[in-house]
C-alpha atoms as a PDB file:
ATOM      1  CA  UNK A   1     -10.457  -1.702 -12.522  1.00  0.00           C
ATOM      2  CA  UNK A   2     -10.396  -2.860  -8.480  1.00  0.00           C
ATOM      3  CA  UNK A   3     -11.818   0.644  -8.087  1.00  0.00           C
ATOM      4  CA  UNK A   4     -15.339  -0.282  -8.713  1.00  0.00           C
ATOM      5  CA  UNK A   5     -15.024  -2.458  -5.780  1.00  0.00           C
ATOM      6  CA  UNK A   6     -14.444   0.079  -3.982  1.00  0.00           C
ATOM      7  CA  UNK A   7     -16.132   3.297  -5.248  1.00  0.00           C
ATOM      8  CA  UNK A   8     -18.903   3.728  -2.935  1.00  0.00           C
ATOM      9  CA  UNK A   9     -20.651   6.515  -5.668  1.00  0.00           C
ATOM     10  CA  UNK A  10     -21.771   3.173  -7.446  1.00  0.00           C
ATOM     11  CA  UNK A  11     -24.766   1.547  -6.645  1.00  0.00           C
ATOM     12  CA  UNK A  12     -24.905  -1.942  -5.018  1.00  0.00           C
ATOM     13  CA  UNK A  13     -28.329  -2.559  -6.921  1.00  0.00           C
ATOM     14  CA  UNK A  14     -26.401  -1.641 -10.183  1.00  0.00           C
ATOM     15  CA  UNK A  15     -26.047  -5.566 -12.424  1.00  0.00           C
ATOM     16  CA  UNK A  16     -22.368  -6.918 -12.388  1.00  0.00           C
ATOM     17  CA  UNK A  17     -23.318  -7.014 -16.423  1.00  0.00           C
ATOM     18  CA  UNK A  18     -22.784  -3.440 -16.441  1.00  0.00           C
ATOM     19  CA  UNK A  19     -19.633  -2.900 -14.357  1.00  0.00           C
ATOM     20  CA  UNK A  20     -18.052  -5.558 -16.256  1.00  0.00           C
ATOM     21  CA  UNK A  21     -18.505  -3.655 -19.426  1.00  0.00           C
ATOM     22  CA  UNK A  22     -17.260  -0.483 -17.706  1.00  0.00           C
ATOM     23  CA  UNK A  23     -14.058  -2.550 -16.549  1.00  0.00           C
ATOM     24  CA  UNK A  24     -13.605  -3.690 -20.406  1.00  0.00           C
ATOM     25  CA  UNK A  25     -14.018  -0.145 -21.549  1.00  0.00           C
ATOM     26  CA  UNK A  26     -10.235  -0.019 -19.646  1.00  0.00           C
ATOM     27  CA  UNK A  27      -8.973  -3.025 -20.171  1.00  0.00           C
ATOM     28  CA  UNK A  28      -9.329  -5.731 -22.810  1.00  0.00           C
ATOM     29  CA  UNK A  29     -10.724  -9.334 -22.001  1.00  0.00           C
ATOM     30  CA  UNK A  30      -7.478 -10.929 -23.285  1.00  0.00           C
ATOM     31  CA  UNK A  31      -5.336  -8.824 -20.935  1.00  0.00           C
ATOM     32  CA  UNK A  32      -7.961  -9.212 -17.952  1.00  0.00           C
ATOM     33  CA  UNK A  33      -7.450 -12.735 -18.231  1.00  0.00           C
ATOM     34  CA  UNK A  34      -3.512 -11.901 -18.267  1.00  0.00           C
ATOM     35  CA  UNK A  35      -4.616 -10.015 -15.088  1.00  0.00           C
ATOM     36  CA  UNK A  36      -6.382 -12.995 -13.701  1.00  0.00           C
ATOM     37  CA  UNK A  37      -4.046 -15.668 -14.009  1.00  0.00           C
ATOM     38  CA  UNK A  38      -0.963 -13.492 -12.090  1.00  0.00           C
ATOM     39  CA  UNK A  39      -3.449 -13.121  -8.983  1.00  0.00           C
ATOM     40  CA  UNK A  40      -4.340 -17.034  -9.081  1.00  0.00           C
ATOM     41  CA  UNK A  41      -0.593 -18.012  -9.457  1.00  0.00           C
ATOM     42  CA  UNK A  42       1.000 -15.542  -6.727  1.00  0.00           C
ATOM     43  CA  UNK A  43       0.079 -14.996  -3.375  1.00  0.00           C
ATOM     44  CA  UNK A  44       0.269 -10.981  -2.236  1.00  0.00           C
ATOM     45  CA  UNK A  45       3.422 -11.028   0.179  1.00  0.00           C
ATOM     46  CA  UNK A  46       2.600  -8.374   2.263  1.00  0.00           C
ATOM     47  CA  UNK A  47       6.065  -7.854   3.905  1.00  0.00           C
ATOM     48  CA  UNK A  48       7.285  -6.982   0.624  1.00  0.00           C
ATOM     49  CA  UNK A  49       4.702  -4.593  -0.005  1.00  0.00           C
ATOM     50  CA  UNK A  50       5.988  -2.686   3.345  1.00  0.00           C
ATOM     51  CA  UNK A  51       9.234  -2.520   2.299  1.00  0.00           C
ATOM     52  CA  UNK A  52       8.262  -1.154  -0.703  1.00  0.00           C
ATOM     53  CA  UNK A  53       5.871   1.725   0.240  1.00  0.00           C
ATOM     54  CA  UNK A  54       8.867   2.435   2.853  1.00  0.00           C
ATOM     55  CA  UNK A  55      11.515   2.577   0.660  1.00  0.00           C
ATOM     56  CA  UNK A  56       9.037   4.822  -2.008  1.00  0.00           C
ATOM     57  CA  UNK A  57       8.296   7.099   1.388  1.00  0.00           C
ATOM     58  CA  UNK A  58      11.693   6.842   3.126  1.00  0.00           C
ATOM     59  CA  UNK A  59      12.344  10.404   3.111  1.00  0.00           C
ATOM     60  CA  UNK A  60       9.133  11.349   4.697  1.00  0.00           C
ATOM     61  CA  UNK A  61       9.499   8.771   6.949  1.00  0.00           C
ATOM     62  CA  UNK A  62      13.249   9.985   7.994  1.00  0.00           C
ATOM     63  CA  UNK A  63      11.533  12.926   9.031  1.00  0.00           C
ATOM     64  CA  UNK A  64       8.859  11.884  10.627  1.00  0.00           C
ATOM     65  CA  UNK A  65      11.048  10.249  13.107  1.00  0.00           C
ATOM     66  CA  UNK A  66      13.666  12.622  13.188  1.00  0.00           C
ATOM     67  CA  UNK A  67      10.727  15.033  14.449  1.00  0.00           C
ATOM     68  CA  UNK A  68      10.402  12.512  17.256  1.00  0.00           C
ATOM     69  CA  UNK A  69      13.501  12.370  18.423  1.00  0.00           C
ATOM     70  CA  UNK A  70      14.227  15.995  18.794  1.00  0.00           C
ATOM     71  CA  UNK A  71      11.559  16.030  21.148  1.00  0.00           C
ATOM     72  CA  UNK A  72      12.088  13.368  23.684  1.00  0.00           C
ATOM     73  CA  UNK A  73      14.229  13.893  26.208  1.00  0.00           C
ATOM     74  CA  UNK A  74      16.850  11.208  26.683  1.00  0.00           C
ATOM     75  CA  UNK A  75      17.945  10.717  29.931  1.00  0.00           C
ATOM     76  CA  UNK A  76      21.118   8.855  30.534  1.00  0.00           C
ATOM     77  CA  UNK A  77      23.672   8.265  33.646  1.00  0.00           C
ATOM     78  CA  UNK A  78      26.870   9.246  33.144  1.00  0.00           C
ATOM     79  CA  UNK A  79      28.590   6.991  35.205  1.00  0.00           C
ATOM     80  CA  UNK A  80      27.545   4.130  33.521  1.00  0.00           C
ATOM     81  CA  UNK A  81      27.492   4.985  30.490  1.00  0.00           C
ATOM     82  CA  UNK A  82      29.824   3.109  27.024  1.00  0.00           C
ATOM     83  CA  UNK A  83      30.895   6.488  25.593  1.00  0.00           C
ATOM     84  CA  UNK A  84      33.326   8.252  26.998  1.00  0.00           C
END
């Protein structure tokens, strides 16, 4: 249903009257109010939405930096260094 905010294919000159009914075609007015109330009563915490699309993307993130790292060159002096 946020789609229609954001589908650019529909007209801004189009009446809200008509998208709503288009929005209750998928979901009911009962469970849009549902919908409604969980959006007044909590506040998005975006932290915990990057945590989630990294731990649903952690493989391809793995990789990603994996990729990196094979291709820097890391320098470091031998005298000085903590592993020996």
């Amino acid at each position: 249903m946020f789609n229609f905010f954001i589908d650019g294919s529909i007209d801004d000159n189009i009446p809200f009257g008509e998208i709503r009914q288009k929005v209750f075609l998928l979901i009911s007015k009962d469970d849009m109010h549902l919908v409604s109330e969980f959006f007044d009563k909590n506040e998005i915490d975006v932290i915990e939405y990057q945590w989630q699309y990294i731990a649903s993307n952690h493989l391809k993130i793995a990789n990603s930096i994996r990729k990196f790292f094979m291709v820097i060159d890391i320098v470091y002096d031998n005298e000085k260094s903590v592993i020996e």
